[in-house]
Protein backbone atom coordinates (compact mmCIF):
# COMPACT_ATOMS: atom_id res chain seq x y z
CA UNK A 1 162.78 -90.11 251.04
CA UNK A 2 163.04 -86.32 249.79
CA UNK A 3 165.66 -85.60 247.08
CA UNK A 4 166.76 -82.50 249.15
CA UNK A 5 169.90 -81.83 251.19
CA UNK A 6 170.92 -83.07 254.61
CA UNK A 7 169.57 -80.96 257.34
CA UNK A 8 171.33 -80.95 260.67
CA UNK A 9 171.30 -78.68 263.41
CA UNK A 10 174.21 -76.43 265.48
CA UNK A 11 174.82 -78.02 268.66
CA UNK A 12 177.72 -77.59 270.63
CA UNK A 13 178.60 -81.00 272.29
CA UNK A 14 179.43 -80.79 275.49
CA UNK A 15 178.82 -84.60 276.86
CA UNK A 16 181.45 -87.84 277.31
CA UNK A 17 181.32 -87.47 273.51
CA UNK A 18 181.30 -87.51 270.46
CA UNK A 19 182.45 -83.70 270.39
CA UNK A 20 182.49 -81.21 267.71
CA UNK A 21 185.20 -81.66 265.49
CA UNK A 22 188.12 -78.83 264.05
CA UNK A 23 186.74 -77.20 261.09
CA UNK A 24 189.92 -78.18 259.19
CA UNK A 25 188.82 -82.13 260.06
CA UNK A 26 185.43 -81.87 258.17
CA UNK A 27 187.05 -80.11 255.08
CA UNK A 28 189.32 -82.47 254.83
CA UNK A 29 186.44 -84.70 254.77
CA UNK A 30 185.18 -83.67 251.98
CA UNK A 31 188.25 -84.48 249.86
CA UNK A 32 188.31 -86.77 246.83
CA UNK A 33 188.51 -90.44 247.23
CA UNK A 34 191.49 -92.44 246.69
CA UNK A 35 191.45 -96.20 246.71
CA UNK A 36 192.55 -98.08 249.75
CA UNK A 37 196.15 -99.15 248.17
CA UNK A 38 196.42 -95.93 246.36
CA UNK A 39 199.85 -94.54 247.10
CA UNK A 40 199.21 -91.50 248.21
CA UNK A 41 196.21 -93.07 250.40
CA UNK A 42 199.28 -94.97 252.00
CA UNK A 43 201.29 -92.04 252.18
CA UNK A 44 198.23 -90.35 253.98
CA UNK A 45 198.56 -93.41 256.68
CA UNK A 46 201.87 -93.26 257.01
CA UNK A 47 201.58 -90.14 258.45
CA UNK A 48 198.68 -91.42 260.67
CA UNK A 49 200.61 -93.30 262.21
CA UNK A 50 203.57 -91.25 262.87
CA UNK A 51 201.02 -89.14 265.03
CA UNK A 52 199.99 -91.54 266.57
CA UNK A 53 202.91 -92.23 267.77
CA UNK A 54 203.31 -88.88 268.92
CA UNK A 55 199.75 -89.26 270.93
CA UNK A 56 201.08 -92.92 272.24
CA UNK A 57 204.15 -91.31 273.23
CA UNK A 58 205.97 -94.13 271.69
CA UNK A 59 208.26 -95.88 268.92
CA UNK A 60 206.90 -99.11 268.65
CA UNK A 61 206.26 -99.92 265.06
CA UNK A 62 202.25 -101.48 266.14
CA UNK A 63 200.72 -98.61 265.66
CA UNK A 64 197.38 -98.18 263.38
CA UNK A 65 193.70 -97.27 263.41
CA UNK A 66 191.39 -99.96 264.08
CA UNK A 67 187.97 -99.13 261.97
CA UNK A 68 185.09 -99.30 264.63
CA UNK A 69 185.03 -97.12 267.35
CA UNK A 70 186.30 -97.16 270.63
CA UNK A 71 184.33 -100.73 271.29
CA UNK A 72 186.38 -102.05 267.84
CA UNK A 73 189.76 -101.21 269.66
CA UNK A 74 188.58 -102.40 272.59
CA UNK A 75 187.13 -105.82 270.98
CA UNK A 76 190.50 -105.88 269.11
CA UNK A 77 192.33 -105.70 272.32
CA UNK A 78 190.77 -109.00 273.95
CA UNK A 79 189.96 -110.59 270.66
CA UNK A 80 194.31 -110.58 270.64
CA UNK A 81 195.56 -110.55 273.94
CA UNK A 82 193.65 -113.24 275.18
CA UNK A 83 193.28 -116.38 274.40
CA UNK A 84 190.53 -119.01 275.41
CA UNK A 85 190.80 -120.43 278.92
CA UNK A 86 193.18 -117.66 280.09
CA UNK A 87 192.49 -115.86 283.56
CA UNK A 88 192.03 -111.61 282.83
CA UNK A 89 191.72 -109.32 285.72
CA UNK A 90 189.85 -106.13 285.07
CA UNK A 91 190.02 -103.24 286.87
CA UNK A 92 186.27 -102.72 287.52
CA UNK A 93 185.00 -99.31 288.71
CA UNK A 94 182.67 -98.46 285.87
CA UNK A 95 180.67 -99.24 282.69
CA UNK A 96 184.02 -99.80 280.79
CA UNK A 97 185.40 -102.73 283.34
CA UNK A 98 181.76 -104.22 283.19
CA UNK A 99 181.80 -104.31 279.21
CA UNK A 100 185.47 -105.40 279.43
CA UNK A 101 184.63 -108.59 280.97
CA UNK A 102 181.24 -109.17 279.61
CA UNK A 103 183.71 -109.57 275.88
CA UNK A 104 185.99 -111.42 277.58
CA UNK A 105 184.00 -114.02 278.79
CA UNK A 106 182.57 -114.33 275.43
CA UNK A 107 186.55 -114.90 273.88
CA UNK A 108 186.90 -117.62 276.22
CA UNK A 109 188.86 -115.63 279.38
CA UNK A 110 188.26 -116.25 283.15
CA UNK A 111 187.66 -112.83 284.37
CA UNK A 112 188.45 -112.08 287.86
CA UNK A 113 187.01 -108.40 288.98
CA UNK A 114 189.27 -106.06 290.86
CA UNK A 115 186.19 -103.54 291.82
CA UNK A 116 186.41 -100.32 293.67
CA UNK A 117 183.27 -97.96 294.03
CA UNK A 118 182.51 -95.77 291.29
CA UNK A 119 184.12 -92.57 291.68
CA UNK A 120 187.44 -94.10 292.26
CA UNK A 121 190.03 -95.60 290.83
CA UNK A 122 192.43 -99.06 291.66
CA UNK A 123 195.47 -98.39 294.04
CA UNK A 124 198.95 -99.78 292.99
CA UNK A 125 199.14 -101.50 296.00
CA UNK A 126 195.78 -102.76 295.55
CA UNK A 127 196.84 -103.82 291.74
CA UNK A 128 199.99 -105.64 292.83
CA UNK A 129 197.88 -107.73 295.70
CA UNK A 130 195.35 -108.96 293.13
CA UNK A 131 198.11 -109.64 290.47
CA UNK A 132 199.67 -111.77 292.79
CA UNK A 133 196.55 -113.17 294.28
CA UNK A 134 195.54 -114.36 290.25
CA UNK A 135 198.72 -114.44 288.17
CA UNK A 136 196.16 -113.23 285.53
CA UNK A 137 197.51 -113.60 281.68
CA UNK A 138 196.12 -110.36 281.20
CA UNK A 139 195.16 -107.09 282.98
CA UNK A 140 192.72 -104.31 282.20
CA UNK A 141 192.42 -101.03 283.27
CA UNK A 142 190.79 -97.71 282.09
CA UNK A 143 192.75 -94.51 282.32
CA UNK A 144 189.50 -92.37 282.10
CA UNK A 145 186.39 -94.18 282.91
CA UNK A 146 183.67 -91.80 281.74
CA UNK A 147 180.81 -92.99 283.18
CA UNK A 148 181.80 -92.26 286.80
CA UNK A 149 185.03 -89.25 286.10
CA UNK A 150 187.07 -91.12 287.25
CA UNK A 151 191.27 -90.84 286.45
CA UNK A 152 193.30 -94.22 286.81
CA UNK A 153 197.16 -93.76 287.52
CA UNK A 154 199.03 -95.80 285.34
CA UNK A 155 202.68 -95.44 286.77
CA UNK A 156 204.57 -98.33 288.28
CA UNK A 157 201.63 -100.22 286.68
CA UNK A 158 203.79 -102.73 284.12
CA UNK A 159 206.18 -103.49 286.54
CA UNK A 160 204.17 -105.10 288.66
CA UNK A 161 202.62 -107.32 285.79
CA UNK A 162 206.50 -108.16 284.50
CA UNK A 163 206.64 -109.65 287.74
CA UNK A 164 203.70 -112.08 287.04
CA UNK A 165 204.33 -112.26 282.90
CA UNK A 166 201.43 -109.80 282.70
CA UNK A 167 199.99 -108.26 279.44
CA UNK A 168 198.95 -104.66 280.52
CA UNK A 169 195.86 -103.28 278.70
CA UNK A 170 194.83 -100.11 278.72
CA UNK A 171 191.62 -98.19 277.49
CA UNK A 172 192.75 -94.63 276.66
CA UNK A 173 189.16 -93.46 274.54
CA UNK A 174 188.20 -90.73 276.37
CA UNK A 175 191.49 -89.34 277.96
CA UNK A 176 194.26 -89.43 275.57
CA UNK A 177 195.66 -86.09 274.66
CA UNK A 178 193.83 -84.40 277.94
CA UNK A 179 195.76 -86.32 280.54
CA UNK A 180 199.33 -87.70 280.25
CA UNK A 181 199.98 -90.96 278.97
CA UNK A 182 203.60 -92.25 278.03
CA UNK A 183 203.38 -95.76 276.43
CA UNK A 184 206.70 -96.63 276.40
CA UNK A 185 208.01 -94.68 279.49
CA UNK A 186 204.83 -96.74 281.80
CA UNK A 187 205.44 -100.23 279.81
CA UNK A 188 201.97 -100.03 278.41
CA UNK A 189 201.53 -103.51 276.15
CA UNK A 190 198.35 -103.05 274.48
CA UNK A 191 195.95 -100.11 274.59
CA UNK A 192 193.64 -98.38 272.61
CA UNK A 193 191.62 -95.04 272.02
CA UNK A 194 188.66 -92.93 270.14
CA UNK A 195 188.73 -90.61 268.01
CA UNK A 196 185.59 -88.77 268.60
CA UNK A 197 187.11 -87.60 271.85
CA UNK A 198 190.05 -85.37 272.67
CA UNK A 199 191.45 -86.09 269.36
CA UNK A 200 188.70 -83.88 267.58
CA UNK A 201 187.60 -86.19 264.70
CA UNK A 202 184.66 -88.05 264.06
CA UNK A 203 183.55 -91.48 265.20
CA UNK A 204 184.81 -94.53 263.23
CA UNK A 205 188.09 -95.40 264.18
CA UNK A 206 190.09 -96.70 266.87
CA UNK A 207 193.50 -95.27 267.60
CA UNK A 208 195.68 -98.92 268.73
CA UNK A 209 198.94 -99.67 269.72
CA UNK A 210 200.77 -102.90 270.65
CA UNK A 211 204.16 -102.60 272.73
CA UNK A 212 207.47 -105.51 272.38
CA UNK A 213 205.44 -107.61 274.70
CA UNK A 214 201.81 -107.14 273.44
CA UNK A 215 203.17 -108.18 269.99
CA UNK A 216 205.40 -111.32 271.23
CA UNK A 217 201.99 -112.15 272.80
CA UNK A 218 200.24 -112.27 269.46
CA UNK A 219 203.05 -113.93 268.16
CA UNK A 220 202.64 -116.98 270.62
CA UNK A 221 199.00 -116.96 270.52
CA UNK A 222 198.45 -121.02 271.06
CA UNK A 223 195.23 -121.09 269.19
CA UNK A 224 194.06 -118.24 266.33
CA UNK A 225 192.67 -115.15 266.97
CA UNK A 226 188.95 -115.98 266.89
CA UNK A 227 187.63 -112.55 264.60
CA UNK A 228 188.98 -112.40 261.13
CA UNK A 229 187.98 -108.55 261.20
CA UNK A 230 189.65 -107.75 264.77
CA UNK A 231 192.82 -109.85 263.55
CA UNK A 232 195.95 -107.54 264.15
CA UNK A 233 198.00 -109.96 262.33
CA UNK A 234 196.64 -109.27 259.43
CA UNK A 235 195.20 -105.28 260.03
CA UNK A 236 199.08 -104.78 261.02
CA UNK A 237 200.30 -106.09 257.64
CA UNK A 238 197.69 -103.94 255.82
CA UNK A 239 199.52 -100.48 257.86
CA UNK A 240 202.93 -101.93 256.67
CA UNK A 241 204.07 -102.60 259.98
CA UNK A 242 205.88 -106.08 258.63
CA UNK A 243 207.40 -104.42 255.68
CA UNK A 244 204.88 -105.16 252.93
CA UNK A 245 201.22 -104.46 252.83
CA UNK A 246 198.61 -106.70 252.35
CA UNK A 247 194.56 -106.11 251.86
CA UNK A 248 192.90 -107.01 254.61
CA UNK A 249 189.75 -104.70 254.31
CA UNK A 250 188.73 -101.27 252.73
CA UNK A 251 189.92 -98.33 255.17
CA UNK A 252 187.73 -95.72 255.83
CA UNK A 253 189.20 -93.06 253.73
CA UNK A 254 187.17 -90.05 254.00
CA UNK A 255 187.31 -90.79 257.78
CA UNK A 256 190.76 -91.27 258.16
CA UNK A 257 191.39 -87.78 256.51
CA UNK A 258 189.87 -86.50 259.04
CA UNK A 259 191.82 -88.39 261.60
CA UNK A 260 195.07 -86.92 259.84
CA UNK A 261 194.47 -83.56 260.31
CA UNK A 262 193.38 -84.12 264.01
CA UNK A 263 196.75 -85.58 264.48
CA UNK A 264 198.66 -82.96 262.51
CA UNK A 265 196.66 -80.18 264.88
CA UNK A 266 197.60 -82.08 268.03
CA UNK A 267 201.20 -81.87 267.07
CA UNK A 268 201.39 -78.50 266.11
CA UNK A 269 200.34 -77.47 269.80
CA UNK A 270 202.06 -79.68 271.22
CA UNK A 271 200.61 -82.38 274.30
CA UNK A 272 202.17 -80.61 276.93
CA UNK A 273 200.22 -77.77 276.06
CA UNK A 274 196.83 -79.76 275.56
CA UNK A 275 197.01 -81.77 278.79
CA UNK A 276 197.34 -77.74 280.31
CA UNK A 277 194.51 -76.67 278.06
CA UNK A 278 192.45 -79.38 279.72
CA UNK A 279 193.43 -79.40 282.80
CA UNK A 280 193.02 -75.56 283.22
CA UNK A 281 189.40 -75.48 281.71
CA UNK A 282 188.38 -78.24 284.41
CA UNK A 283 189.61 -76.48 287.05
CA UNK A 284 188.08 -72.86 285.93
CA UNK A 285 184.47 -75.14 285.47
CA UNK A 286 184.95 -76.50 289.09
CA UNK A 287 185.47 -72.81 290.78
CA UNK A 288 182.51 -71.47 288.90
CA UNK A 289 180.14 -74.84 289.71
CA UNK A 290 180.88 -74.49 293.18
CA UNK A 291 179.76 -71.05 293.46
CA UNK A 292 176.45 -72.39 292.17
CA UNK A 293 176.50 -75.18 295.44
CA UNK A 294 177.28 -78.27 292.94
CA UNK A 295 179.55 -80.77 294.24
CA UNK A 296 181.99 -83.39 292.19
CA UNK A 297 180.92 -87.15 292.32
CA UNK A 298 184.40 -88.22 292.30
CA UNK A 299 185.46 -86.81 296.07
CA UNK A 300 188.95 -87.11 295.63
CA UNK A 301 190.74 -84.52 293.41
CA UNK A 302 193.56 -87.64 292.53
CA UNK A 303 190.49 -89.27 291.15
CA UNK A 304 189.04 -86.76 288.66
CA UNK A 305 189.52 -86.72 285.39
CA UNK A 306 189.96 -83.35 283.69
CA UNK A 307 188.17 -84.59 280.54
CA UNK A 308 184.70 -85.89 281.68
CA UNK A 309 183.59 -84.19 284.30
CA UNK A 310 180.66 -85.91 286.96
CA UNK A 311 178.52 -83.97 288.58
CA UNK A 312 176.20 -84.88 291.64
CA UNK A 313 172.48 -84.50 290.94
CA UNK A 314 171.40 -81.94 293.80
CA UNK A 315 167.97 -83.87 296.04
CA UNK A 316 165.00 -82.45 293.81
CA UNK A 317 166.43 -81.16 291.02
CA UNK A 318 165.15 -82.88 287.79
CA UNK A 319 168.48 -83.40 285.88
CA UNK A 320 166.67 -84.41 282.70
CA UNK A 321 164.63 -80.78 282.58
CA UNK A 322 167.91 -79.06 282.98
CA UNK A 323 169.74 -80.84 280.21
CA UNK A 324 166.56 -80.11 278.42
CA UNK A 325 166.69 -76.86 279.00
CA UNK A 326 170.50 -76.31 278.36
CA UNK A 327 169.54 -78.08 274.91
CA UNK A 328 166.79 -76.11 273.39
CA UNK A 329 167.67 -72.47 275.38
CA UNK A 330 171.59 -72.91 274.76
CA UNK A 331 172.05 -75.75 272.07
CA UNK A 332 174.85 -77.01 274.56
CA UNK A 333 174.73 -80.76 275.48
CA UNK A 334 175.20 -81.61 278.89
CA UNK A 335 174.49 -85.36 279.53
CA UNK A 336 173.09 -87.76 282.34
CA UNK A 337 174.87 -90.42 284.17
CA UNK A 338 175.68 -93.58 282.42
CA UNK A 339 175.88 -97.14 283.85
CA UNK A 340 176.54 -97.05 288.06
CA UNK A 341 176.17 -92.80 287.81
CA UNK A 342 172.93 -93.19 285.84
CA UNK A 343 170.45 -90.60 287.29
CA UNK A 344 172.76 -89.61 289.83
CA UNK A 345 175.21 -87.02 287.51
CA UNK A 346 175.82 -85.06 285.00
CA UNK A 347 178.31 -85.10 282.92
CA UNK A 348 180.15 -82.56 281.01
CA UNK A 349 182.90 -83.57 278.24
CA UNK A 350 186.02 -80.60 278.61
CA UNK A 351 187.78 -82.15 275.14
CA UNK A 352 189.79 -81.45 271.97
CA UNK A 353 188.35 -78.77 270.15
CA UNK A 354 185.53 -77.73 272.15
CA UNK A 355 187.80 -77.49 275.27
CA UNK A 356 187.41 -73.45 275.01
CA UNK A 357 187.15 -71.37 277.22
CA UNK A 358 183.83 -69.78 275.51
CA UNK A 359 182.75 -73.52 275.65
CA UNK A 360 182.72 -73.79 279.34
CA UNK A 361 181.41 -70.63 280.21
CA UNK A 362 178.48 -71.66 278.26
CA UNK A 363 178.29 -74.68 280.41
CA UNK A 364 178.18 -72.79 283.53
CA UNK A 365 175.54 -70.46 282.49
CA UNK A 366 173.28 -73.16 281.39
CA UNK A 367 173.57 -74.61 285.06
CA UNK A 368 173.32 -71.57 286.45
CA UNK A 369 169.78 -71.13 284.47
CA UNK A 370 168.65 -74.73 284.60
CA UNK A 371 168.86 -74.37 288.61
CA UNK A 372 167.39 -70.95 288.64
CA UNK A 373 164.79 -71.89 287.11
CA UNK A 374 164.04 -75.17 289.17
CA UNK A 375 164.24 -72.76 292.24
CA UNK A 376 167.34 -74.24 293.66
CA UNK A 377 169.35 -72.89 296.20
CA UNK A 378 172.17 -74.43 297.62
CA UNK A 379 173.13 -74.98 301.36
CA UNK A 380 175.60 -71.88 301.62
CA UNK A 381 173.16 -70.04 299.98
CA UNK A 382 170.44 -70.81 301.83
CA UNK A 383 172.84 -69.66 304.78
CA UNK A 384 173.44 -67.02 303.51
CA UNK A 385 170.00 -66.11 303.29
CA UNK A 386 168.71 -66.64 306.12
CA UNK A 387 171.46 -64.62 308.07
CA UNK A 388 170.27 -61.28 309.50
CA UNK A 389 172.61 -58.23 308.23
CA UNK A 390 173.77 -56.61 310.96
CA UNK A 391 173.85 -53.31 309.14
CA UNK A 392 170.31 -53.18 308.12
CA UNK A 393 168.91 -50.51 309.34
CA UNK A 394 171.25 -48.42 310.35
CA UNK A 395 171.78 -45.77 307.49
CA UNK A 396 168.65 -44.94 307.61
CA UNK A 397 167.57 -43.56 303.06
CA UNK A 398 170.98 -44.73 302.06
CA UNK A 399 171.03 -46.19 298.82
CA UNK A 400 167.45 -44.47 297.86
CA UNK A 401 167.64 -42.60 294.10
């Protein structure tokens, strides 16, 4: 290995993530180290948490950064929630419901599938028919499943699992802080996040919150939870959520700095105004796609989620050569399908910091290129081609210089 500095290369990451993070998140980076129980290092995750909260749209007092990435919060989740022998219904429409039950089965759980195609999402009438079909201990759904774009509604949700003594939990990694989510408003028990995604920060932590009833389930776990590192009895007491703190492992500090100033620029403009950000961009990218003949993979507008965007694959187009192309003409990442979409979409992340305007428009032109250059033409254009013009003709050296 060469004793000479790091070289990395611009790129402007425009995939399911991660995406480029706030300049003010990588200075803080490069802050001095504090130790773990330091004071002011607990200070600094106090006020993690308190923007968390904020994100979570919530008061409960379970709030705290699991180290890992999204998979940690989502091991963490079933690791607590469920206990060996217990029945878990997932809400399977993706890569995310597949991996879901693929750890719960290894935790002990029966997992029951609730599967729609990809491209949609679970019904609430649908929801309440399985819950009282299984009487599940636990249910899991994903608010944005990025492998397909697709947008779960979450309301009237965790009333139907009260009705069956339901835990609710809910994977928020790649949509929380472009789409609504109120934790306690929609009775939300357990979910977790990344915060490589709309949040702006780098991988390497796992945003987590437990509501009343996700905690009094932990509480009345019958047998222990089986990972000492994925333990939120004792990861809670480390964040001070019992009134004392207690070493449990070494946080990631440098990380975690990061993580705060993410938060602390989320707050300052406010969610309402970043689920509008978001929302707007996907929209503008969806006019200017369309003009190009590209259609959504997720057909029905409910469905889509404004933060990672699928796009069909047109018949002979090489998707690969365009994101290729977008790469190494445009240093823009646009990325392939993943899991059921896999060579059948792109997809394009619209989050956190790179949600910009400039951003997207870059995002467009690279499609509008990639196709060019693959000689594709899309139906309507084709059309529009082919039909005569009825005033050709008749001005006869018009137009000539």
């Amino acid at each position: 290995m060469k004793d000479t500095p790091i070289q990395v290369p611009q790129r402007i990451l425009m995939g399911p993530g991660p995406g480029n993070a706030h300049p003010r998140v990588l200075a803080a980076q490069s802050l001095p180290l504090l130790g773990h129980l330091h004071p002011p290092f607990l200070a600094i995750m106090d006020e993690i948490q308190d923007g968390l909260r904020y994100m979570f749209q919530t008061k409960s007092k379970y709030v705290c950064l699991i180290s890992g990435t999204g998979h940690a919060g989502m091991e963490a989740a079933i690791a607590n929630m469920l206990e060996p022998g217990e029945t878990i219904l997932v809400g399977n429409n993706g890569i995310w419901g597949q991996r879901i039950a693929d750890l719960a089965e290894r935790y002990g759980g029966k997992v029951i599938s609730a599967e729609v195609p990809a491209g949609a999402a679970l019904s609430l009438p649908k929801i309440k028919d399985e819950l009282a079909k299984h009487k599940p201990a636990v249910l899991f759904l994903c608010q944005g499943e990025s492998s397909t774009g697709a947008h779960q509604n979450l309301a009237g949700v965790a009333e139907a699992c009260r009705a069956h003594d339901t835990i609710l939990v809910v994977d928020t990694v790649c949509s929380l802080g472009a789409v609504p989510f109120y934790g306690d408003a929609w009775g939300i028990d357990c979910m977790y996040s990344g915060s490589q995604k709309v949040l702006g920060a780098p991988p390497g932590a796992a945003p987590f919150m437990l509501g009343e009833r996700g905690f009094k389930k932990l509480q009345n776990r019958k047998t222990k939870v089986a990972s000492y590192n994925f333990d939120l009895n004792l990861i809670l007491d480390y964040w001070g959520c019992f009134g004392k703190r207690f070493y449990h492992h070494t946080g990631m500090i440098s990380n975690w700095y990061g993580i705060r100033e993410a938060l602390a620029i989320a707050s300052a403009e406010g969610l309402e105004a970043m689920w509008a950000r978001h929302r707007k961009l996907h929209l503008y990218m969806w006019e200017e796609l369309s003009k190009l003949g590209l259609e959504p993979f997720v057909e029905k507008e409910q469905y889509r989620l404004v933060s990672v965007n699928t796009i069909k694959v047109p018949e002979g187009v090489d998707a690969l050569a365009l994101c290729k192309n977008a790469m190494d003409k445009y240093s823009v990442e646009i990325a392939g399908g993943l899991g059921p979409t896999a060579g059948k979409v792109w997809r394009v992340g619209i989050m956190g910091y790179n949600a910009q305007l400039a951003n997207v428009e870059l995002v467009i032109t690279a499609f509008r290129d990639g196709l060019k250059q693959q000689g594709y033409k899309s139906r309507h254009q084709i059309a529009d081609q082919d039909m005569p013009n009825p005033y050709e003709g008749a001005f006869p050296g018009n137009g000539k210089a």
